[in-house]
PDB file of N, CA and C in Angstrom:
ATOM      1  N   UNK A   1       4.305 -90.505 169.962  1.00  0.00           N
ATOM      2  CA  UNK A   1       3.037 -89.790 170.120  1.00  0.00           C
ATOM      3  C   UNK A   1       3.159 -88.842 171.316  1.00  0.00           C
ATOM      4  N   UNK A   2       2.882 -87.575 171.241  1.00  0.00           N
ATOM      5  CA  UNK A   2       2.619 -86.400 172.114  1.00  0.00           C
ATOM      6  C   UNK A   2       1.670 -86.901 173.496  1.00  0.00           C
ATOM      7  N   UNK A   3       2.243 -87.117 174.590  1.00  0.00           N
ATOM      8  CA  UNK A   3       1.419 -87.297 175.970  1.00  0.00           C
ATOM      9  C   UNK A   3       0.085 -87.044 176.009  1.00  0.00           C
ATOM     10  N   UNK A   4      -0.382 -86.129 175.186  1.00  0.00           N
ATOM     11  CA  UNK A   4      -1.426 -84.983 175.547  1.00  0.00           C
ATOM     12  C   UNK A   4      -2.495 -85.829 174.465  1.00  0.00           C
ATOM     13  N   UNK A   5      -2.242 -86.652 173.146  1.00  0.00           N
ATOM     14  CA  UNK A   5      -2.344 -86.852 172.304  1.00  0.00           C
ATOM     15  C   UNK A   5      -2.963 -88.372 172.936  1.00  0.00           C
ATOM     16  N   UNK A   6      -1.826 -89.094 173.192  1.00  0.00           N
ATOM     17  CA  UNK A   6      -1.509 -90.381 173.879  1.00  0.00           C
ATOM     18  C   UNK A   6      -3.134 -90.584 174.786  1.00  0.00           C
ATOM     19  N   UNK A   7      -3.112 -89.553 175.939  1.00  0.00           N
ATOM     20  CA  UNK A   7      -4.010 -89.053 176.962  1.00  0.00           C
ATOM     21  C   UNK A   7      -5.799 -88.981 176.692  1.00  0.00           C
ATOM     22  N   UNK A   8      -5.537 -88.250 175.512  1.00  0.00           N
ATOM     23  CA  UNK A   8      -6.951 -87.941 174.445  1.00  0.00           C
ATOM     24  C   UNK A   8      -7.482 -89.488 173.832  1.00  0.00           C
ATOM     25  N   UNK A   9      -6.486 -90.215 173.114  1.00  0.00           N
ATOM     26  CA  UNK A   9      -6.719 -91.733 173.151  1.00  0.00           C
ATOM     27  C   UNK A   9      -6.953 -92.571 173.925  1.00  0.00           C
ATOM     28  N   UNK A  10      -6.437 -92.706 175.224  1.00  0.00           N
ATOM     29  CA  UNK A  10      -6.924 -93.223 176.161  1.00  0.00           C
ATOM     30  C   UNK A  10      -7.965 -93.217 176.618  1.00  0.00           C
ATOM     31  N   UNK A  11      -8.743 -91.674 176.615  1.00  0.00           N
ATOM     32  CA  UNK A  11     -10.058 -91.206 176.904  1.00  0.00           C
ATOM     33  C   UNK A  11     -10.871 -91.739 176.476  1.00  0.00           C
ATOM     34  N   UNK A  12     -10.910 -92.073 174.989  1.00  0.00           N
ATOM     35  CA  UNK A  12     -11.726 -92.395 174.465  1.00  0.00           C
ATOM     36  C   UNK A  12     -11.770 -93.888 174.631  1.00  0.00           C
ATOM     37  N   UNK A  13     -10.742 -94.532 174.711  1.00  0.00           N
ATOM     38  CA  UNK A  13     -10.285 -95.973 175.231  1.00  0.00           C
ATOM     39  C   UNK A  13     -11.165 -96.704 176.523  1.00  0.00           C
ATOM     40  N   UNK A  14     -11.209 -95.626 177.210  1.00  0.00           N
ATOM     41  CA  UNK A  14     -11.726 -96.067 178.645  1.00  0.00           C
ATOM     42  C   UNK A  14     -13.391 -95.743 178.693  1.00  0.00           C
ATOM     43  N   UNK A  15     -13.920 -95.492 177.591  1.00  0.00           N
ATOM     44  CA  UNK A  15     -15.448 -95.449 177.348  1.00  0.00           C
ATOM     45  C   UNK A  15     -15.460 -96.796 177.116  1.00  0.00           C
ATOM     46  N   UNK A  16     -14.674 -98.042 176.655  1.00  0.00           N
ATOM     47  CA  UNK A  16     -15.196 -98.905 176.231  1.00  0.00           C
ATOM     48  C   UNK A  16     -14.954 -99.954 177.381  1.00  0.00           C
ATOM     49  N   UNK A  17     -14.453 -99.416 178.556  1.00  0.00           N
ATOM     50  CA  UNK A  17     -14.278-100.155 179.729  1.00  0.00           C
ATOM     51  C   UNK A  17     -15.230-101.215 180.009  1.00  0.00           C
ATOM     52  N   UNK A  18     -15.092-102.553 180.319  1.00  0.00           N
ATOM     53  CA  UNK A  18     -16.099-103.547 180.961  1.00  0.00           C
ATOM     54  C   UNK A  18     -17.223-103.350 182.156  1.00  0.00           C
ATOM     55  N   UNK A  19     -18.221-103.554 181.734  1.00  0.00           N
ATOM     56  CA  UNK A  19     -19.355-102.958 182.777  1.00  0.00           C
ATOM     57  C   UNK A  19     -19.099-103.761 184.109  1.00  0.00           C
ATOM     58  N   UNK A  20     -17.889-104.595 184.309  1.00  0.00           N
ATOM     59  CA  UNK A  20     -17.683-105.477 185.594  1.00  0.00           C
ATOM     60  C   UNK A  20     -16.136-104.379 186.541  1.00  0.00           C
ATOM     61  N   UNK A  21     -15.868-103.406 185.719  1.00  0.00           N
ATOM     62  CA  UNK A  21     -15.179-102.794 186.189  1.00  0.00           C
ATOM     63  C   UNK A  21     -15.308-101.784 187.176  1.00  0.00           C
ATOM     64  N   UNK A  22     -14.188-102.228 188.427  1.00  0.00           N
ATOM     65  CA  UNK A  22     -14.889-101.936 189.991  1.00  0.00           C
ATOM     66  C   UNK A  22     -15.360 -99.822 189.593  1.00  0.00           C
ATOM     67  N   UNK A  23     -16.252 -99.529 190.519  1.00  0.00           N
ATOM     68  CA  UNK A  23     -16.598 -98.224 190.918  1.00  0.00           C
ATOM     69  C   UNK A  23     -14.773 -97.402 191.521  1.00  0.00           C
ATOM     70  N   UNK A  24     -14.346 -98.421 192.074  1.00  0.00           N
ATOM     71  CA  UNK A  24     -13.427 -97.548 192.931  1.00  0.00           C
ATOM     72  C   UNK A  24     -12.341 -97.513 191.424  1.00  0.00           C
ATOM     73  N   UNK A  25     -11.601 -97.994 190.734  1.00  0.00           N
ATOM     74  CA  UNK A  25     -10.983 -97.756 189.655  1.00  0.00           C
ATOM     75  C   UNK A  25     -11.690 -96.790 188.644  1.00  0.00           C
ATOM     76  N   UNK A  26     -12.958 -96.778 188.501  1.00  0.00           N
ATOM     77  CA  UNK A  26     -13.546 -95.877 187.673  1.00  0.00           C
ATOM     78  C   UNK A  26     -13.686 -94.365 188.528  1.00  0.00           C
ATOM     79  N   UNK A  27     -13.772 -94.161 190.229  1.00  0.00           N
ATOM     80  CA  UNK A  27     -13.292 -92.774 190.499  1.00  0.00           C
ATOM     81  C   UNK A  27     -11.686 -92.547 190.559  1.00  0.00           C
ATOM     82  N   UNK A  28     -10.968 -93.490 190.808  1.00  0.00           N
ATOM     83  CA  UNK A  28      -9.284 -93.300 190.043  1.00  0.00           C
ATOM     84  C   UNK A  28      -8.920 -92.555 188.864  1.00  0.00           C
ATOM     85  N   UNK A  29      -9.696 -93.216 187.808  1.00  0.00           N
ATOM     86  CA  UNK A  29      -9.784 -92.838 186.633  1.00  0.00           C
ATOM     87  C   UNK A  29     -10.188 -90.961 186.299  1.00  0.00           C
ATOM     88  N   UNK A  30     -11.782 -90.922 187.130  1.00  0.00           N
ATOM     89  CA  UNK A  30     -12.355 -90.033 186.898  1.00  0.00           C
ATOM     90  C   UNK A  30     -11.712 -88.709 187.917  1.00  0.00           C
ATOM     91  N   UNK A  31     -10.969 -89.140 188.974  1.00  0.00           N
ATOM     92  CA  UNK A  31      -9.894 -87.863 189.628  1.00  0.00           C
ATOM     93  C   UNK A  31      -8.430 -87.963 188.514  1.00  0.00           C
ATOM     94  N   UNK A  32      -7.525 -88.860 188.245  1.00  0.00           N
ATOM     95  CA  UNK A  32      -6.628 -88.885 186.990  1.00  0.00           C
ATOM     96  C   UNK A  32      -7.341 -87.570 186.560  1.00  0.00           C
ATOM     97  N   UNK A  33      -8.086 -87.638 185.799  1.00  0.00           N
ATOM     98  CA  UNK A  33      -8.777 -87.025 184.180  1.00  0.00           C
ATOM     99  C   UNK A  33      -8.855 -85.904 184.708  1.00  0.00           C
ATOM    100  N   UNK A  34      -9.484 -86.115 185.489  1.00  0.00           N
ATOM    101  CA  UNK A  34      -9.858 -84.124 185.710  1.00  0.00           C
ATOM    102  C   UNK A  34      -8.725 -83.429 186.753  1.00  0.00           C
ATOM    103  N   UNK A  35      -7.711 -83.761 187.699  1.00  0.00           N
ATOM    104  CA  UNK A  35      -6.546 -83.488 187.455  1.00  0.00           C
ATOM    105  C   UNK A  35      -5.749 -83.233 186.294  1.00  0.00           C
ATOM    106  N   UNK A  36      -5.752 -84.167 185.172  1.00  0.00           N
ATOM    107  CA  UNK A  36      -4.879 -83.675 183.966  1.00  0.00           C
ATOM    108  C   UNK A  36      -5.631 -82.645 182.928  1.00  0.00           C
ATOM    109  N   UNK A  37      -7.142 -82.723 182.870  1.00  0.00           N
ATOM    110  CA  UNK A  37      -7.512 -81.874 182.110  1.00  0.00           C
ATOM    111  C   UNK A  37      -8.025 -80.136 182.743  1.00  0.00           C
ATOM    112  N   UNK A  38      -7.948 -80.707 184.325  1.00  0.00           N
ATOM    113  CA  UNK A  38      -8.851 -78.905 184.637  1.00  0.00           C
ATOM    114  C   UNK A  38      -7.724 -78.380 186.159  1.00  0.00           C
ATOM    115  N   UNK A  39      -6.771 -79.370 186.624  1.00  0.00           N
ATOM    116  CA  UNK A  39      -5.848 -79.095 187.666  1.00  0.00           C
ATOM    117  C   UNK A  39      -6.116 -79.496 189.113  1.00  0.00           C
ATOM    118  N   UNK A  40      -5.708 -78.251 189.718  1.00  0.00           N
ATOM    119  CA  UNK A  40      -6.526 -79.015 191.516  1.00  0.00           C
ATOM    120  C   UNK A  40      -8.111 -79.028 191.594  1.00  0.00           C
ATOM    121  N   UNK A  41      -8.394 -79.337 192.754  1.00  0.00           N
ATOM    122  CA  UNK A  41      -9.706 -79.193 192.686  1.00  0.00           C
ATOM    123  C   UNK A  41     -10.250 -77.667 192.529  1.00  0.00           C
ATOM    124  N   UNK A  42     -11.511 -77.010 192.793  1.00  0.00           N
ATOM    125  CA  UNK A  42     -11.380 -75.635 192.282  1.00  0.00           C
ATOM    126  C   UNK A  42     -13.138 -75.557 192.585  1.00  0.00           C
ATOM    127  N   UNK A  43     -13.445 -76.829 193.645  1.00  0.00           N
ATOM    128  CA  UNK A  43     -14.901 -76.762 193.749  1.00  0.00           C
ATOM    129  C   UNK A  43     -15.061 -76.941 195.231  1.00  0.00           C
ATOM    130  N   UNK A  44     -16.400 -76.630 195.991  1.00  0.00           N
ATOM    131  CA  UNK A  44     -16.454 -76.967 197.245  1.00  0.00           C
ATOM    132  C   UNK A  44     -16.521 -78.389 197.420  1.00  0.00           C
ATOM    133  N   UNK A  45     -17.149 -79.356 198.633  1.00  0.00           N
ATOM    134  CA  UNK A  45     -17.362 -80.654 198.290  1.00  0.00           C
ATOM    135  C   UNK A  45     -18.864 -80.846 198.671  1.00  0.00           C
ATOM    136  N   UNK A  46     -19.186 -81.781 197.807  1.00  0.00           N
ATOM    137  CA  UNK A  46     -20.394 -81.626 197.727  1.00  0.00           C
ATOM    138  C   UNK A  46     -20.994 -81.906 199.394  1.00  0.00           C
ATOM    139  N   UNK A  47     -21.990 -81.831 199.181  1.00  0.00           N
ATOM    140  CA  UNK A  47     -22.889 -82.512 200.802  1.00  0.00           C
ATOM    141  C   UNK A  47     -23.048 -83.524 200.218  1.00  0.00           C
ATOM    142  N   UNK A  48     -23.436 -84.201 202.137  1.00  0.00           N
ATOM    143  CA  UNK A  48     -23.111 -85.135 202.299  1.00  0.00           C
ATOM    144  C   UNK A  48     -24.151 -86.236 201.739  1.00  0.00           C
ATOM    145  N   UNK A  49     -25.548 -85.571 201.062  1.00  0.00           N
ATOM    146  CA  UNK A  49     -26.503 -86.452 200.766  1.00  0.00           C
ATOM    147  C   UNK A  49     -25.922 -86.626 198.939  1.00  0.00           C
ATOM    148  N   UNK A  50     -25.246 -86.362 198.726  1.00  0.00           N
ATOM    149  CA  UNK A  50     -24.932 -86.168 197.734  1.00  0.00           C
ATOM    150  C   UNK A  50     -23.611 -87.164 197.647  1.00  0.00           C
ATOM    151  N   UNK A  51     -23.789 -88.398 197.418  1.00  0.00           N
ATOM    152  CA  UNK A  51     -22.981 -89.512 197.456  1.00  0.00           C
ATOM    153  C   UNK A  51     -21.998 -89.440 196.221  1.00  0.00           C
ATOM    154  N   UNK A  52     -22.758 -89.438 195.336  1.00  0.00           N
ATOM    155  CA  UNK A  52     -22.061 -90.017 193.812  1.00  0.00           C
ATOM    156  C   UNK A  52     -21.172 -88.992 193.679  1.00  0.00           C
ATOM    157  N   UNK A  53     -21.746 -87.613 194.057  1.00  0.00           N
ATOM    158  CA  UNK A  53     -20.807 -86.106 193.352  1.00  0.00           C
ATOM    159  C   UNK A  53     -19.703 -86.156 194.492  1.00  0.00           C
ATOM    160  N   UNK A  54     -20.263 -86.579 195.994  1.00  0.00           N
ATOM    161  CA  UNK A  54     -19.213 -86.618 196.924  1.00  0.00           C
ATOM    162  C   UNK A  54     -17.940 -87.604 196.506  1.00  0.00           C
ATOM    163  N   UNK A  55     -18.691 -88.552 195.810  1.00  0.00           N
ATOM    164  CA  UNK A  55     -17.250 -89.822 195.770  1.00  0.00           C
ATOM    165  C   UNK A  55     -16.365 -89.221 195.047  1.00  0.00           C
ATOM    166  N   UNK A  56     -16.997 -88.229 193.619  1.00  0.00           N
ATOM    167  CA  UNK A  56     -15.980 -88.004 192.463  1.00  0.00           C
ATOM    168  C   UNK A  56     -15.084 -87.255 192.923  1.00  0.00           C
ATOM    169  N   UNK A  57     -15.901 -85.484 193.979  1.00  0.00           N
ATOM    170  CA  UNK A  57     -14.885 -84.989 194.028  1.00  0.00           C
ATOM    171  C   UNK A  57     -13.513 -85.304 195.227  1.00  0.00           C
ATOM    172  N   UNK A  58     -14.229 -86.701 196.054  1.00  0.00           N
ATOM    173  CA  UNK A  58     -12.774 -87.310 196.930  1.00  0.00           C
ATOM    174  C   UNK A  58     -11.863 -87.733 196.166  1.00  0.00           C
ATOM    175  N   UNK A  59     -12.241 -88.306 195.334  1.00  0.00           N
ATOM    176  CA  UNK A  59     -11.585 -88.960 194.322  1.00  0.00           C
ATOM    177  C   UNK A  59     -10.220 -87.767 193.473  1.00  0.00           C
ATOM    178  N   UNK A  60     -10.723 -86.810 192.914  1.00  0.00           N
ATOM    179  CA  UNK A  60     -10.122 -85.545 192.222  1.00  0.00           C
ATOM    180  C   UNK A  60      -9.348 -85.170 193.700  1.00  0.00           C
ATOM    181  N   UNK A  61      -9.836 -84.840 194.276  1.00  0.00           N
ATOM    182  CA  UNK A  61      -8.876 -84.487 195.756  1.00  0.00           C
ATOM    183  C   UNK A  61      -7.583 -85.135 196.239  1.00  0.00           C
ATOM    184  N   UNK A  62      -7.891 -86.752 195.656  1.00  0.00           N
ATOM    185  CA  UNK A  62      -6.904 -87.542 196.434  1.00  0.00           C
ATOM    186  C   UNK A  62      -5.508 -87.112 195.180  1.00  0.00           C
ATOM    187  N   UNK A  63      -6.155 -87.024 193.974  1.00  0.00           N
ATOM    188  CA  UNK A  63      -4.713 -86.684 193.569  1.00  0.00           C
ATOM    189  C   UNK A  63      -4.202 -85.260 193.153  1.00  0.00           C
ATOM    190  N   UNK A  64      -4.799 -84.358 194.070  1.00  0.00           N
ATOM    191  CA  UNK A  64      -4.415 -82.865 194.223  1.00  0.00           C
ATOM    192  C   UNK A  64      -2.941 -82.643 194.639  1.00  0.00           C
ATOM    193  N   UNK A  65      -2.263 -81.351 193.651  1.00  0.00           N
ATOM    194  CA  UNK A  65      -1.052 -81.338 193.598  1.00  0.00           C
ATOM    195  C   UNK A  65      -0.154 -82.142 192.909  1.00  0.00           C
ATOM    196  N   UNK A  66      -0.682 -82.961 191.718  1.00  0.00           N
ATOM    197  CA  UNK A  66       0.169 -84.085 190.640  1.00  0.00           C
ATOM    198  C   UNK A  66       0.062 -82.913 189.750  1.00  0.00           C
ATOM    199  N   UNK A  67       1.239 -82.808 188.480  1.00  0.00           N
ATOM    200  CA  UNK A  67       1.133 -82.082 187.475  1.00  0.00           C
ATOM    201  C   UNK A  67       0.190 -82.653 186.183  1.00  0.00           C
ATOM    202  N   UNK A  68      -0.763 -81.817 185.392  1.00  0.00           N
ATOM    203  CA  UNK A  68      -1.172 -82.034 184.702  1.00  0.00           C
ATOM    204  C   UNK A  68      -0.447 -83.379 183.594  1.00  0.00           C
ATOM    205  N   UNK A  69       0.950 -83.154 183.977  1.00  0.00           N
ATOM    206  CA  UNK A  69       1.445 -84.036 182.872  1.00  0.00           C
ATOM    207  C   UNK A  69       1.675 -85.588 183.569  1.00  0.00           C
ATOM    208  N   UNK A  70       1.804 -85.672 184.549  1.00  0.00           N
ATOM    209  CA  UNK A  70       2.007 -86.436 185.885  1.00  0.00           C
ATOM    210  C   UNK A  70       0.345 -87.461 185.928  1.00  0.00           C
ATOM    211  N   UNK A  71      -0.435 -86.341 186.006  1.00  0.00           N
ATOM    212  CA  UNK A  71      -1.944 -87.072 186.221  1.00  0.00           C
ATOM    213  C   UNK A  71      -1.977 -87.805 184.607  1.00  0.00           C
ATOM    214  N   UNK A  72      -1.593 -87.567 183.538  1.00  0.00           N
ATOM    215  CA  UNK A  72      -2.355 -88.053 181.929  1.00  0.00           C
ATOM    216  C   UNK A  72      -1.296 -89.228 182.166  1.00  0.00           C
ATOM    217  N   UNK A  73       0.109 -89.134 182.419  1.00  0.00           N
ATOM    218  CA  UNK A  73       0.629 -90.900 182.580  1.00  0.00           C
ATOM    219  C   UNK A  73       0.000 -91.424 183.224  1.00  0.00           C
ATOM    220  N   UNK A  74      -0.417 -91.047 184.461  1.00  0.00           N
ATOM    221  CA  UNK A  74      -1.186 -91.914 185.282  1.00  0.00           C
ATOM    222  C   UNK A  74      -2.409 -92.673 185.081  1.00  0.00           C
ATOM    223  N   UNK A  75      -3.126 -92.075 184.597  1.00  0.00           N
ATOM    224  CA  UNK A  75      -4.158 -92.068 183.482  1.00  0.00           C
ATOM    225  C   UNK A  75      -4.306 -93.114 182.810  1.00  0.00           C
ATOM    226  N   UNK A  76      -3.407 -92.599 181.615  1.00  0.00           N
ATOM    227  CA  UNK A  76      -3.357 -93.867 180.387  1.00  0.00           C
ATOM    228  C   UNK A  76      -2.326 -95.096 181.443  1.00  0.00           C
ATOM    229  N   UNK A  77      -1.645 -95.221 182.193  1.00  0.00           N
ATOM    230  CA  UNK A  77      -1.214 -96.436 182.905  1.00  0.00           C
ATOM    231  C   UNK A  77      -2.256 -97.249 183.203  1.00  0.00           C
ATOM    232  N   UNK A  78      -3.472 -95.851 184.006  1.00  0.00           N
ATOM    233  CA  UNK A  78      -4.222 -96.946 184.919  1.00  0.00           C
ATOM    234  C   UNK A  78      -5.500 -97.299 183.927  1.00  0.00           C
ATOM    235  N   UNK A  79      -5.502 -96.879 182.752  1.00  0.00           N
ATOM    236  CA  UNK A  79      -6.324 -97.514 181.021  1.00  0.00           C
ATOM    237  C   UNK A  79      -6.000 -98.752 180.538  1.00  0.00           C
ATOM    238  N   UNK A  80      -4.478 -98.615 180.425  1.00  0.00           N
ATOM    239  CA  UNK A  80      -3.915 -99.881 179.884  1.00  0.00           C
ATOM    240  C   UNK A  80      -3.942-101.042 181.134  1.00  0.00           C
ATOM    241  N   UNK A  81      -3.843-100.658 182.155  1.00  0.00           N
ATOM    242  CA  UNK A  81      -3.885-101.791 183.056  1.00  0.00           C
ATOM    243  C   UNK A  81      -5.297-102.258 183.084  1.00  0.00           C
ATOM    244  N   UNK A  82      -6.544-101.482 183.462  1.00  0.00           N
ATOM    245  CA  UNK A  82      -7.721-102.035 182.965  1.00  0.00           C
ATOM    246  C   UNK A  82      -8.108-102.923 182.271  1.00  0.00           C
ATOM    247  N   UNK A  83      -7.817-102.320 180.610  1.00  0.00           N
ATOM    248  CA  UNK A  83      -8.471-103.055 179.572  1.00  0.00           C
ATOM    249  C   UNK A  83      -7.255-104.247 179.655  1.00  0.00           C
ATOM    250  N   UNK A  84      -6.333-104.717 179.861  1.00  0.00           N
ATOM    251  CA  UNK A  84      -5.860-106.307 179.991  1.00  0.00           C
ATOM    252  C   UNK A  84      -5.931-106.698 181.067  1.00  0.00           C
ATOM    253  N   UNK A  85      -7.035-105.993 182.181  1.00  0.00           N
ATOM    254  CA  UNK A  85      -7.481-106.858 183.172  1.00  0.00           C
ATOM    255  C   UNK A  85      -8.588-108.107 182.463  1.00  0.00           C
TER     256      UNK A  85
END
């Protein structure tokens, strides 16, 4: 199966994630994704009253500079490790 393909499955995989699954793995997840689907970051950061949008885009930041193809293994790794948590 095509990475990109693989990646797109996973996506949809990780909607069905356990509602006991920590916040900090779900902004892992949510910097992964948008590293592999949109690149570096490409936004300011939010203010500071602005918690939730602040966490995501630290999150997208921390893995700034991985290649698109680099972030979707990472990705579906850190999917499959999830769901057989």
């Amino acid at each position: 199966m095509a990475l990109k393909e693989e990646f797109e499955e996973h996506a949809e995989r990780a909607k069905t994630l356990p509602d006991s699954t920590s916040n900090e793995n779900k902004l892992i997840l949510y910097g992964l994704y948008k590293q592999a689907t949109v690149g570096d970051v490409n936004t300011s950061r939010p203010g500071m009253f602005n918690m939730k949008d602040r966490a995501k885009w630290d999150a997208w930041k921390a893995v700034e500079g991985k290649s698109k193809e680099e972030a979707m293994g990472d990705y579906i790794t850190k999917v499959k490790q999830l769901l057989e948590a």
